[in-house]
PDB file of N, CA and C in Angstrom:
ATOM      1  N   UNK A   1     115.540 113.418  68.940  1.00  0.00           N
ATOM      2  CA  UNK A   1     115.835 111.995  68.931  1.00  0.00           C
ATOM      3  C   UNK A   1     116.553 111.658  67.622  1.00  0.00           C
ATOM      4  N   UNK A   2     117.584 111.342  67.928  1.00  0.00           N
ATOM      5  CA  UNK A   2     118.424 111.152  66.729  1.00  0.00           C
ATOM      6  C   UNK A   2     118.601 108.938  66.546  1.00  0.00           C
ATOM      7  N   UNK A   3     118.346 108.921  65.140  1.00  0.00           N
ATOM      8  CA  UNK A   3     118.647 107.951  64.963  1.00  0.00           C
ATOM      9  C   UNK A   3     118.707 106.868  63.331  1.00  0.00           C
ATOM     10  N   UNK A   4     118.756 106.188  62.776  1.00  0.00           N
ATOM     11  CA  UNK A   4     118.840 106.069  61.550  1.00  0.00           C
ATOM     12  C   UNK A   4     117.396 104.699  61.489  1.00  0.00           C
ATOM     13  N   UNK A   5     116.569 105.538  60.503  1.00  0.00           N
ATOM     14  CA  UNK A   5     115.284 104.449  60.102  1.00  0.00           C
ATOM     15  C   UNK A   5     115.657 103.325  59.639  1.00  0.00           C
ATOM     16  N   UNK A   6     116.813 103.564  58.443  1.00  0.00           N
ATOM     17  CA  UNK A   6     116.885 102.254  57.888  1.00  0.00           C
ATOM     18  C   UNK A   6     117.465 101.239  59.081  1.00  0.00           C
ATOM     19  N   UNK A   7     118.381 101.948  59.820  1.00  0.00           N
ATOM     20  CA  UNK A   7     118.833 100.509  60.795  1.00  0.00           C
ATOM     21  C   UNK A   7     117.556 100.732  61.717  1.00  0.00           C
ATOM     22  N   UNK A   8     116.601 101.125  61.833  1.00  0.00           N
ATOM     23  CA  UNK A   8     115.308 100.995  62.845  1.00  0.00           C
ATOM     24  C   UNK A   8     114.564  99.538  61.868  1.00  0.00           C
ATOM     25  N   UNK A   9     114.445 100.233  61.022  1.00  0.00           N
ATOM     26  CA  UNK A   9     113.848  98.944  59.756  1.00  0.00           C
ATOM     27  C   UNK A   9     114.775  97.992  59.908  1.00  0.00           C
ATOM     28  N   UNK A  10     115.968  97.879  60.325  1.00  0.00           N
ATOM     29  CA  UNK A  10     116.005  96.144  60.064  1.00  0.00           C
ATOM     30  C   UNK A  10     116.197  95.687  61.209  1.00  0.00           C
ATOM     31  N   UNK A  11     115.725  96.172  62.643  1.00  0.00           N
ATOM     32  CA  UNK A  11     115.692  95.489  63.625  1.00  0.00           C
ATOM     33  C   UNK A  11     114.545  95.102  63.704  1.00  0.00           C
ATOM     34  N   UNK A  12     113.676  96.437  63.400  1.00  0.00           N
ATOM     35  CA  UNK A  12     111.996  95.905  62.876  1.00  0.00           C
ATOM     36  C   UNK A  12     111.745  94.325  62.518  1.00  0.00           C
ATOM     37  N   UNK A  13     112.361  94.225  61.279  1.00  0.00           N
ATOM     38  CA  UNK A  13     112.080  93.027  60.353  1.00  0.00           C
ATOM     39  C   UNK A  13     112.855  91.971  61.048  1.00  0.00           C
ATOM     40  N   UNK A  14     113.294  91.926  62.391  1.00  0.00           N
ATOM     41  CA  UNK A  14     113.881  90.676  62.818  1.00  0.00           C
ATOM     42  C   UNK A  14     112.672  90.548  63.942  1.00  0.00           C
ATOM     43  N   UNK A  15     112.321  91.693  64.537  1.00  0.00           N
ATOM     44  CA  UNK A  15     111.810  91.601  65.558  1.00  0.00           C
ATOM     45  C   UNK A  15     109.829  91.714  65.612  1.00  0.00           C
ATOM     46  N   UNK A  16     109.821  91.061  63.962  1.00  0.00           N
ATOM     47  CA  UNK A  16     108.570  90.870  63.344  1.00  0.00           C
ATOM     48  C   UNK A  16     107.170  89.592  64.349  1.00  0.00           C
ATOM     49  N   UNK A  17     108.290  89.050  64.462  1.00  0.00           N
ATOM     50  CA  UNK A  17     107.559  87.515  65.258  1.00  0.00           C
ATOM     51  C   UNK A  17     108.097  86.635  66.202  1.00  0.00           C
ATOM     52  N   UNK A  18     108.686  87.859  67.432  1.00  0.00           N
ATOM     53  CA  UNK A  18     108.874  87.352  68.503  1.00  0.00           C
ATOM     54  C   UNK A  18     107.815  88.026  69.755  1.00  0.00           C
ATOM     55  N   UNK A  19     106.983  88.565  69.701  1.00  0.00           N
ATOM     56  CA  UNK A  19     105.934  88.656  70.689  1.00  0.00           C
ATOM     57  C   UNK A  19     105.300  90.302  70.792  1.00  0.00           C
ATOM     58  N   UNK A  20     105.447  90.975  71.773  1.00  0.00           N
ATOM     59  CA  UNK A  20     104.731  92.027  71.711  1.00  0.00           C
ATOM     60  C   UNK A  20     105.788  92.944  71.715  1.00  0.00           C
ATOM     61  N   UNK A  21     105.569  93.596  70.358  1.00  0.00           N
ATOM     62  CA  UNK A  21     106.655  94.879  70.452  1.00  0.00           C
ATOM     63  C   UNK A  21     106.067  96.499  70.459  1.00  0.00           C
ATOM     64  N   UNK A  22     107.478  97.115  71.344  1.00  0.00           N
ATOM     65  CA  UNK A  22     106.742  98.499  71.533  1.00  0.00           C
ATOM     66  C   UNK A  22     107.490  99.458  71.501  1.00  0.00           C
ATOM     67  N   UNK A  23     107.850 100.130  70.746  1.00  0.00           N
ATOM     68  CA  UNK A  23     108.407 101.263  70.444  1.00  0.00           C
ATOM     69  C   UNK A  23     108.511 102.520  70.966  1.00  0.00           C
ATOM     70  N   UNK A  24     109.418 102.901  71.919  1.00  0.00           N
ATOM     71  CA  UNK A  24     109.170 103.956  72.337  1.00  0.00           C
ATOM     72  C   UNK A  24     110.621 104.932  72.203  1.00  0.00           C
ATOM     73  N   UNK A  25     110.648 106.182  71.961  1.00  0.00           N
ATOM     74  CA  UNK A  25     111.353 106.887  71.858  1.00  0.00           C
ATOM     75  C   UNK A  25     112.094 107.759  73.208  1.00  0.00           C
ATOM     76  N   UNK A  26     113.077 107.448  73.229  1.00  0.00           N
ATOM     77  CA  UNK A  26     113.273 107.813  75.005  1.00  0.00           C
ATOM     78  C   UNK A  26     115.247 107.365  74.857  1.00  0.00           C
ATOM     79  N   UNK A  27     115.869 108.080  75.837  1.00  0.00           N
ATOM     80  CA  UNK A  27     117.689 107.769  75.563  1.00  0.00           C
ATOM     81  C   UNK A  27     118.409 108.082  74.195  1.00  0.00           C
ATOM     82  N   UNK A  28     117.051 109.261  73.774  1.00  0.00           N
ATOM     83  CA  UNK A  28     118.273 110.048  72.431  1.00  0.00           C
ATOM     84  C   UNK A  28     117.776 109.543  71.478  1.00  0.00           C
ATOM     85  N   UNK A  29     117.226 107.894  71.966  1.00  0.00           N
ATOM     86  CA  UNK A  29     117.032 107.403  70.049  1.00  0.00           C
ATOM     87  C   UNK A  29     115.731 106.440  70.244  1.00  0.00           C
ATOM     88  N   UNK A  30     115.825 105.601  69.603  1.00  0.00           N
ATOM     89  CA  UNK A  30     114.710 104.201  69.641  1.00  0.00           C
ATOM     90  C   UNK A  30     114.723 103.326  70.562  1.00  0.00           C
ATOM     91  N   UNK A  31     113.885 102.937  71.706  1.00  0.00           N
ATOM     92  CA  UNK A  31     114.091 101.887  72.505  1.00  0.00           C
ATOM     93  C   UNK A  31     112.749 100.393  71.802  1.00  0.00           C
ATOM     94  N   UNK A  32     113.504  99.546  71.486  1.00  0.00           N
ATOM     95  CA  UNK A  32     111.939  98.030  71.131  1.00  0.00           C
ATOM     96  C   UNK A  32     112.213  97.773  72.478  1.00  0.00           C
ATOM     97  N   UNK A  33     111.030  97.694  72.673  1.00  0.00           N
ATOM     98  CA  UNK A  33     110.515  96.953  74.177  1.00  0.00           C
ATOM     99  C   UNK A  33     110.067  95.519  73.474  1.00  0.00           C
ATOM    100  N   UNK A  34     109.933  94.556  74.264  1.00  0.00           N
ATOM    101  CA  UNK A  34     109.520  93.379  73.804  1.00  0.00           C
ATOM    102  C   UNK A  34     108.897  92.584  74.877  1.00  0.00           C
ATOM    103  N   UNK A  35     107.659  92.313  74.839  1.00  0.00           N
ATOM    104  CA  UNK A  35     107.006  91.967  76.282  1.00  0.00           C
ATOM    105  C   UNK A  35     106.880  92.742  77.210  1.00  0.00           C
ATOM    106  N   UNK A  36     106.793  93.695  77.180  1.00  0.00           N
ATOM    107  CA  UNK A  36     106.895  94.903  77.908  1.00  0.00           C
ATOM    108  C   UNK A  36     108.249  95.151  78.486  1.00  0.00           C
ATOM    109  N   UNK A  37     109.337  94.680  77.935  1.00  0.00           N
ATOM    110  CA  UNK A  37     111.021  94.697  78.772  1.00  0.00           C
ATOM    111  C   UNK A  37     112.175  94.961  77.390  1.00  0.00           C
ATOM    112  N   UNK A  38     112.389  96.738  78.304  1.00  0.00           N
ATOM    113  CA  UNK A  38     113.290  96.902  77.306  1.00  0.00           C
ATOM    114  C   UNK A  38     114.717  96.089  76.673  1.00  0.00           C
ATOM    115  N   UNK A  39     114.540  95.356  75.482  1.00  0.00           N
ATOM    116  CA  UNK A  39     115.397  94.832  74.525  1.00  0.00           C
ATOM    117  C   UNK A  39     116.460  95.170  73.903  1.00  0.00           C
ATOM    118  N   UNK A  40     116.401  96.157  73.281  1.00  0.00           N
ATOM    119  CA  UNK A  40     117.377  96.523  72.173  1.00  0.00           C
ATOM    120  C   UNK A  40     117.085  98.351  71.519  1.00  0.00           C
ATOM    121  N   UNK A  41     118.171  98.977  71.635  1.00  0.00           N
ATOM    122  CA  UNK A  41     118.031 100.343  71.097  1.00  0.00           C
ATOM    123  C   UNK A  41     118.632 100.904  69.738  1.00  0.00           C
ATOM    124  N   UNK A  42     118.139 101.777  69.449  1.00  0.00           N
ATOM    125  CA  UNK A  42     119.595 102.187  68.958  1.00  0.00           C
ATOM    126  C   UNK A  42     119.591 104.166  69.155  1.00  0.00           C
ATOM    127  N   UNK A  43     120.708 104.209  68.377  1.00  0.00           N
ATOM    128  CA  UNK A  43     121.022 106.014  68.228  1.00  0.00           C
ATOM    129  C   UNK A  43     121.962 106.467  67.677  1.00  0.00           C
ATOM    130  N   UNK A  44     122.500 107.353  67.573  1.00  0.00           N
ATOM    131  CA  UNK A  44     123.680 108.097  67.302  1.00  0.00           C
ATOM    132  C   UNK A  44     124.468 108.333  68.146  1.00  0.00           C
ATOM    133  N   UNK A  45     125.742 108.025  68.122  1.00  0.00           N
ATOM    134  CA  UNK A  45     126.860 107.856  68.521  1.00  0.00           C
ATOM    135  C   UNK A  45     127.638 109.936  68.315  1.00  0.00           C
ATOM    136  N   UNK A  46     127.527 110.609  69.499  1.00  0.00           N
ATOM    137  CA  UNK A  46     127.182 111.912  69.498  1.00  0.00           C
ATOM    138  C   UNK A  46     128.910 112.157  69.331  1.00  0.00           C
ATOM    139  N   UNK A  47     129.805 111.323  69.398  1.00  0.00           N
ATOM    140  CA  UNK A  47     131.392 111.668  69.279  1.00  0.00           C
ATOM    141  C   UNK A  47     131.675 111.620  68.298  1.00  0.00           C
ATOM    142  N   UNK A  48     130.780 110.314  67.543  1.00  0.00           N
ATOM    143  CA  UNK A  48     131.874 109.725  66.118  1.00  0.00           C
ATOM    144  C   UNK A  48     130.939 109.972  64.923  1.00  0.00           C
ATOM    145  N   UNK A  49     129.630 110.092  65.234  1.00  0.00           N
ATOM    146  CA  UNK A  49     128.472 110.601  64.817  1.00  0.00           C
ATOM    147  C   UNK A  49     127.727 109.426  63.623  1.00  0.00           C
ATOM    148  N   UNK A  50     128.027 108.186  64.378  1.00  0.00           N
ATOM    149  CA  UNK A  50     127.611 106.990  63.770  1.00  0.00           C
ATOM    150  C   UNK A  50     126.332 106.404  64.388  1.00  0.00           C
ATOM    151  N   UNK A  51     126.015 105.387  64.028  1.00  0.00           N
ATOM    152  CA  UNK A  51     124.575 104.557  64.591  1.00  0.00           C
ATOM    153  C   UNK A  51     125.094 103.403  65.330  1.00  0.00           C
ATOM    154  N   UNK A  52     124.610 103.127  66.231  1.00  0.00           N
ATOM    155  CA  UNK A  52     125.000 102.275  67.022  1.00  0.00           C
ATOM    156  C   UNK A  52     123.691 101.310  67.911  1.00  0.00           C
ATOM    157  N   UNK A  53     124.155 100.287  68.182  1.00  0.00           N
ATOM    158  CA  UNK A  53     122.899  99.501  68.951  1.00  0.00           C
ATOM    159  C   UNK A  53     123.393  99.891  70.609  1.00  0.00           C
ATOM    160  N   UNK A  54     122.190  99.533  70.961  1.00  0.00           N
ATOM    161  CA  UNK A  54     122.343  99.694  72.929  1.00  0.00           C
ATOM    162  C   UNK A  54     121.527  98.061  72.885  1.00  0.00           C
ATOM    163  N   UNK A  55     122.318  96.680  73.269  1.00  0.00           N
ATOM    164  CA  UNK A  55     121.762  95.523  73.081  1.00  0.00           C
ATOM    165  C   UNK A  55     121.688  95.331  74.826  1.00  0.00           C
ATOM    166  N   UNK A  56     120.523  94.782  75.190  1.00  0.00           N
ATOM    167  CA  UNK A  56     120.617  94.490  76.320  1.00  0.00           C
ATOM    168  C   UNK A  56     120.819  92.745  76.936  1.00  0.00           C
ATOM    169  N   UNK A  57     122.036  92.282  77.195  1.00  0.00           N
ATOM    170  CA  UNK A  57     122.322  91.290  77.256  1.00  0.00           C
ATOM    171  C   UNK A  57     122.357  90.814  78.587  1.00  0.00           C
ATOM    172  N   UNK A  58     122.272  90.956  79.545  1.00  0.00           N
ATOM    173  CA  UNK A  58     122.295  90.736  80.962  1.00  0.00           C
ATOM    174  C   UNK A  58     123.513  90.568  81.722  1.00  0.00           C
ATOM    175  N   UNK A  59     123.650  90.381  83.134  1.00  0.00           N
ATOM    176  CA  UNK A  59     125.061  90.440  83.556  1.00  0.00           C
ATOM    177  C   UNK A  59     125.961  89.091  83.504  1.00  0.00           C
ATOM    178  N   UNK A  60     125.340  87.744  82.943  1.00  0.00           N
ATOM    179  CA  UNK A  60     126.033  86.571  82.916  1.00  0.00           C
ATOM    180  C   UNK A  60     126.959  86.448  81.722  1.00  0.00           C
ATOM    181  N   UNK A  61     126.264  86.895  80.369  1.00  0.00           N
ATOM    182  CA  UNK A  61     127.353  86.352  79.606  1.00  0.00           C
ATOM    183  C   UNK A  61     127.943  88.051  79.004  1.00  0.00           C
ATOM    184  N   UNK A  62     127.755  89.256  79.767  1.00  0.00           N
ATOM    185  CA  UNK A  62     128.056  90.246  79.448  1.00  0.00           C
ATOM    186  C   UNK A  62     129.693  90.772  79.476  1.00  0.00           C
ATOM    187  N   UNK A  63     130.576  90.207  80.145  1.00  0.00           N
ATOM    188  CA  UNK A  63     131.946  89.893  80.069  1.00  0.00           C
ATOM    189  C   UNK A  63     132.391  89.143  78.679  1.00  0.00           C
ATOM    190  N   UNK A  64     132.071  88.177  78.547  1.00  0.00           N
ATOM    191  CA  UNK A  64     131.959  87.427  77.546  1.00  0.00           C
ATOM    192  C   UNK A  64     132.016  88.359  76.083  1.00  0.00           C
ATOM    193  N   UNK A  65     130.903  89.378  75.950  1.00  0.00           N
ATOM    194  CA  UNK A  65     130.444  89.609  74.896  1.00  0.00           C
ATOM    195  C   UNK A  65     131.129  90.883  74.532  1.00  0.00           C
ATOM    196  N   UNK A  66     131.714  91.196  75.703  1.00  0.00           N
ATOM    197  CA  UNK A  66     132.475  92.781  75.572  1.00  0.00           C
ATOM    198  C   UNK A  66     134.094  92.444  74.527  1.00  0.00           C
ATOM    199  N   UNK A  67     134.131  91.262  74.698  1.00  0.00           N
ATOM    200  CA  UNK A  67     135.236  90.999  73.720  1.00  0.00           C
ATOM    201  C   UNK A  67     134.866  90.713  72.104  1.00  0.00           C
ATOM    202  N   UNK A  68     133.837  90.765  72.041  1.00  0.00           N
ATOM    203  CA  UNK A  68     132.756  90.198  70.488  1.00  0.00           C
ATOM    204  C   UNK A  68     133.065  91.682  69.843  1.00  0.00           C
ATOM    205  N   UNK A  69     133.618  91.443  68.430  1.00  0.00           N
ATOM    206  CA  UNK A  69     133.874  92.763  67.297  1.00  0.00           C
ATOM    207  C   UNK A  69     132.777  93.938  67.331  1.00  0.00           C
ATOM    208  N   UNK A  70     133.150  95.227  68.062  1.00  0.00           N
ATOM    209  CA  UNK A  70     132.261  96.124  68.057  1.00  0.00           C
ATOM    210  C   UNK A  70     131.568  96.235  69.404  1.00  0.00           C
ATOM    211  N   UNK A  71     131.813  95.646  69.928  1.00  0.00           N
ATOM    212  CA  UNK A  71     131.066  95.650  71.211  1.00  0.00           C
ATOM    213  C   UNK A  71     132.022  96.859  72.430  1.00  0.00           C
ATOM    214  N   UNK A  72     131.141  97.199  73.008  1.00  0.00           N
ATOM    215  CA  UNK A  72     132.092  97.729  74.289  1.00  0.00           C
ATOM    216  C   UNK A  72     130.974  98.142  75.550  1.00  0.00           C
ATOM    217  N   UNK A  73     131.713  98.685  76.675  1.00  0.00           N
ATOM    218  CA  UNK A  73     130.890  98.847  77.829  1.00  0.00           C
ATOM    219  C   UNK A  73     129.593 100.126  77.298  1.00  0.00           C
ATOM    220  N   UNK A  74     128.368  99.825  78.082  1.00  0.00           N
ATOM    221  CA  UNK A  74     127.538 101.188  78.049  1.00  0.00           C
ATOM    222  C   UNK A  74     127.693 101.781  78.659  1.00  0.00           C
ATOM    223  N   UNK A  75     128.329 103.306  78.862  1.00  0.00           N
ATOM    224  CA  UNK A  75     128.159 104.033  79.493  1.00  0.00           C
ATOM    225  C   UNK A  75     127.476 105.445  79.437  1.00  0.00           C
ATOM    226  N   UNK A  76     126.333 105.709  79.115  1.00  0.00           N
ATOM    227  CA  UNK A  76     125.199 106.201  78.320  1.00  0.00           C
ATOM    228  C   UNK A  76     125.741 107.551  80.010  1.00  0.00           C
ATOM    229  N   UNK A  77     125.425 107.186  80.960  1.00  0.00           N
ATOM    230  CA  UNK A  77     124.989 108.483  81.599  1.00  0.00           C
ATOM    231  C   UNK A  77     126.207 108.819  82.319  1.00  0.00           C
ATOM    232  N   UNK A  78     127.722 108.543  81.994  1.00  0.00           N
ATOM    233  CA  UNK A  78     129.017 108.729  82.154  1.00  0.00           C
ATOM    234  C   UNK A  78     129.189 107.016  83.326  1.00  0.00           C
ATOM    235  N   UNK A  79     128.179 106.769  83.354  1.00  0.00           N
ATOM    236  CA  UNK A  79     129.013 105.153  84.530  1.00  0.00           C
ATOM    237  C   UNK A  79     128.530 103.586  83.574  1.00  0.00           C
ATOM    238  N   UNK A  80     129.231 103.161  83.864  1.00  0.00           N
ATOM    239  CA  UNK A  80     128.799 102.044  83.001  1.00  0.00           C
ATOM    240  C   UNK A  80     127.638 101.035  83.481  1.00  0.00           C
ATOM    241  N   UNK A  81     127.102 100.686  82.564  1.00  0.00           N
ATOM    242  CA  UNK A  81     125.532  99.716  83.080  1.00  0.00           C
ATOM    243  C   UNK A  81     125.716  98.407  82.623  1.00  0.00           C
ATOM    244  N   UNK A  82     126.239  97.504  83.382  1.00  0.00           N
ATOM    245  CA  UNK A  82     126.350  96.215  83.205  1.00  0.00           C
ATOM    246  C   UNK A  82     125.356  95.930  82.926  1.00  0.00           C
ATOM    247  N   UNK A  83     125.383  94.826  81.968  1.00  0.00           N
ATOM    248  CA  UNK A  83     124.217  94.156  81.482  1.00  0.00           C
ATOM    249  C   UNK A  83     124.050  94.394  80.525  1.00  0.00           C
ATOM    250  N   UNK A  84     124.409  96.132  79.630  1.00  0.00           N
ATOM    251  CA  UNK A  84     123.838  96.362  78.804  1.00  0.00           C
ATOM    252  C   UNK A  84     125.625  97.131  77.597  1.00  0.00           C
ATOM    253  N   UNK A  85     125.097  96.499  76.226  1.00  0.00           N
ATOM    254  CA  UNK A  85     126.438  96.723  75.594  1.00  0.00           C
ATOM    255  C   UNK A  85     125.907  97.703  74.473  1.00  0.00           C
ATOM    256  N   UNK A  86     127.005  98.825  74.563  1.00  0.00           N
ATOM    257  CA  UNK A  86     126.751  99.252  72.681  1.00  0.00           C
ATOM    258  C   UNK A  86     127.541  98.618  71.807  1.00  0.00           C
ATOM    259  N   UNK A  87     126.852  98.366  70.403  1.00  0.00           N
ATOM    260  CA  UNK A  87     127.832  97.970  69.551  1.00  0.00           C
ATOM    261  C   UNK A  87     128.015  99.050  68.618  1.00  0.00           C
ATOM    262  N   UNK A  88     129.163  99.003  67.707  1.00  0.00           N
ATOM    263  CA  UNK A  88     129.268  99.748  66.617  1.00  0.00           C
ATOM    264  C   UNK A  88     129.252  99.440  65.525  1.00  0.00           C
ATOM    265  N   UNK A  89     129.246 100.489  64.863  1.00  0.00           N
ATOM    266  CA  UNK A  89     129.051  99.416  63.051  1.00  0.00           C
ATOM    267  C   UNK A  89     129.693  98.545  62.755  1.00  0.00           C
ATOM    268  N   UNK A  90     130.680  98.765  63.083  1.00  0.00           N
ATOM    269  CA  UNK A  90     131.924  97.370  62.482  1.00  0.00           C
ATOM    270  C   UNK A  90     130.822  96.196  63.413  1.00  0.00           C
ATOM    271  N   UNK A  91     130.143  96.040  64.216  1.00  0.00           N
ATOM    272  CA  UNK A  91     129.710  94.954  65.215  1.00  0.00           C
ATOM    273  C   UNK A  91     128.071  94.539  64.391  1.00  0.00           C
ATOM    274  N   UNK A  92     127.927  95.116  63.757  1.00  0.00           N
ATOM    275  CA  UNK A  92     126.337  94.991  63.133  1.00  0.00           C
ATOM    276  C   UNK A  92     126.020  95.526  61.471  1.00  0.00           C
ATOM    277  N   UNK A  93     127.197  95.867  61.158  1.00  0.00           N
ATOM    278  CA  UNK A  93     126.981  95.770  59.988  1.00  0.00           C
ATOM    279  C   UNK A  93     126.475  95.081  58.844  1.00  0.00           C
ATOM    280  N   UNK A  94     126.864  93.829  59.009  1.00  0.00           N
ATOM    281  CA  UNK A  94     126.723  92.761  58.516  1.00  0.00           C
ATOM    282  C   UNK A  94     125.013  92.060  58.849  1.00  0.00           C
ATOM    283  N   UNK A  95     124.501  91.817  58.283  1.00  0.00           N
ATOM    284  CA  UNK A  95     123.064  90.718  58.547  1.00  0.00           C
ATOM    285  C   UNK A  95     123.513  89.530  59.980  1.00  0.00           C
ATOM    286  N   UNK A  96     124.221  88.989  59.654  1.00  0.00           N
ATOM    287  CA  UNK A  96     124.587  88.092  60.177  1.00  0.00           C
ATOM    288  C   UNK A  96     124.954  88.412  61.770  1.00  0.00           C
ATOM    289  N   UNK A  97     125.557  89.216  61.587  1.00  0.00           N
ATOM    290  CA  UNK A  97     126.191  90.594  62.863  1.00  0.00           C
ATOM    291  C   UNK A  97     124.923  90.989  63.729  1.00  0.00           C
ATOM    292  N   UNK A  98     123.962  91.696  62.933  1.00  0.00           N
ATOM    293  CA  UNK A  98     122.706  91.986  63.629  1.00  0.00           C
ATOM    294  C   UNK A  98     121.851  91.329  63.993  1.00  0.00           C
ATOM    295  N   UNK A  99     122.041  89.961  63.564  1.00  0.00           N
ATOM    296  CA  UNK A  99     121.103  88.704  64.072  1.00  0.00           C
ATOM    297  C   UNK A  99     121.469  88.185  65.117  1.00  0.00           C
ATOM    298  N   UNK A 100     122.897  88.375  65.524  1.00  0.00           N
ATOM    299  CA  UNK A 100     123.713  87.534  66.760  1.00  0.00           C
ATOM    300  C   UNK A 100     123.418  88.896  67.201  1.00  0.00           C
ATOM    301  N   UNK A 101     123.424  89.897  67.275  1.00  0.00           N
ATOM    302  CA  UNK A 101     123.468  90.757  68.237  1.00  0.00           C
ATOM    303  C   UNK A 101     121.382  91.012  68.809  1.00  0.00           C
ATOM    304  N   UNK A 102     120.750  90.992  68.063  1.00  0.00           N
ATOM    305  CA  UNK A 102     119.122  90.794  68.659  1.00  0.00           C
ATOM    306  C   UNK A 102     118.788  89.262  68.791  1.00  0.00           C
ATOM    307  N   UNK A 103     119.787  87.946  68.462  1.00  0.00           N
ATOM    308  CA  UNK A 103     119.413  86.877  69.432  1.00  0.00           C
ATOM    309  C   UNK A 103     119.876  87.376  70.802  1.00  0.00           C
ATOM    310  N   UNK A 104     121.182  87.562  70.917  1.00  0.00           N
ATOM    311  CA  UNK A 104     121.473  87.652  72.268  1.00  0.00           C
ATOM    312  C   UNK A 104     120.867  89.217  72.887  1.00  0.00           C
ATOM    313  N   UNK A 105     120.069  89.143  72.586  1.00  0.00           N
ATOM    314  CA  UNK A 105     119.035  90.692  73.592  1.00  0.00           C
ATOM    315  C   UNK A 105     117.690  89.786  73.732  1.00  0.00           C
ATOM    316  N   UNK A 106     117.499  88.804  72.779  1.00  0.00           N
ATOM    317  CA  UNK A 106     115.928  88.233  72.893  1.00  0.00           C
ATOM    318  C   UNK A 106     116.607  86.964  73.932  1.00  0.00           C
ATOM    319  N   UNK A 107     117.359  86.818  73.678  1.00  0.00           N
ATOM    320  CA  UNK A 107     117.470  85.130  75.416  1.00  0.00           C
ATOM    321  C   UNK A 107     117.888  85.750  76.086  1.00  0.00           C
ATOM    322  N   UNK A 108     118.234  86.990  76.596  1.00  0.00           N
ATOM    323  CA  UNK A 108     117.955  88.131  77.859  1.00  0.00           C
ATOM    324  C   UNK A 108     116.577  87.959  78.174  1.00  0.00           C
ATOM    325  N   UNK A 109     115.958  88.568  77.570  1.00  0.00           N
ATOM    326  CA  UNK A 109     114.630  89.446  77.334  1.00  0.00           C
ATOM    327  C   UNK A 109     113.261  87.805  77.829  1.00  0.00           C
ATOM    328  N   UNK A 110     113.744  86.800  77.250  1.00  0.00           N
ATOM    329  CA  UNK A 110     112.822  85.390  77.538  1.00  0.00           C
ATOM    330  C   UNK A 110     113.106  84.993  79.063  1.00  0.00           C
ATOM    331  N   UNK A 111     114.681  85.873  79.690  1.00  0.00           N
ATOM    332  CA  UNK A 111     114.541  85.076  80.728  1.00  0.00           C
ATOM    333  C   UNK A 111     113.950  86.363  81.940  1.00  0.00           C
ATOM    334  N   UNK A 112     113.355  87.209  81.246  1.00  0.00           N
ATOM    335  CA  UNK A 112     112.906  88.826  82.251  1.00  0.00           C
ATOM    336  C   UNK A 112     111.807  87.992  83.002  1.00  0.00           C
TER     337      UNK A 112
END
C-alpha cells in the first residue's frame, strides 16, 4: 500500500469533526470512510509516481468538477467511474485546494 502520511495527516486534520471516521487500507492506498461511506482516498500515482486524492463527488456536479485545476476522470481499474475524480498535486496542494476538494467529497457523502 503505497501512499504519503503526511498528505494522510492532513486529510486527517480536516476530517477531525465531521462524524464517524474509518480508515481502511484497500485500492493501493488509504480509503476515509465517513459514516460508514467511502469519502475520500488517496495513493500513489504508479506513472508519475506522485500522491494523489481519489475524491468521491457524485454523478451531478462531477462534469462540472472535471474542469477544476488538477482534477481528471478515475479510471483506477482501466474504465472510468463516474462519480469519482482523482486530483493531482497541482489540484491539492495548496490548503485551500484540499479543503474544496474534502468539502466537495463530504456534501457527497451527507447526501449517501
Amino acid at each position: 500500500m503505497a501512499f504519503s502520511e503526511f498528505l494522510a495527516d492532513r486529510v486527517r486534520q480536516r476530517l477531525v469533526s465531521v462524524g464517524v471516521i474509518e480508515e481502511k487500507k484497500m485500492m493501493g492506498g488509504l480509503i476515509f470512510m465517513v459514516n460508514q461511506k467511502m469519502c475520500i482516498g488517496i495513493d500513489i500515482d504508479k506513472k508519475t509516481n506522485t500522491d494523489r486524492l481519489m475524491v468521491r463527488v457524485g454523478k451531478l456536479p462531477y462534469e462540472d468538477l472535471l474542469n477544476t485545476k488538477g482534477s481528471r476522470k478515475m479510471d483506477f481499474t482501466g474504465t472510468v467511474m463516474r462519480g469519482f475524480l482523482f486530483i493531482d498535486p497541482e489540484g491539492f496542494d495548496s490548503e485551500e485546494n484540499l479543503d474544496f476538494w474534502i468539502d466537495k467529497a463530504l456534501d457527497f457523502n451527507k447526501m449517501l
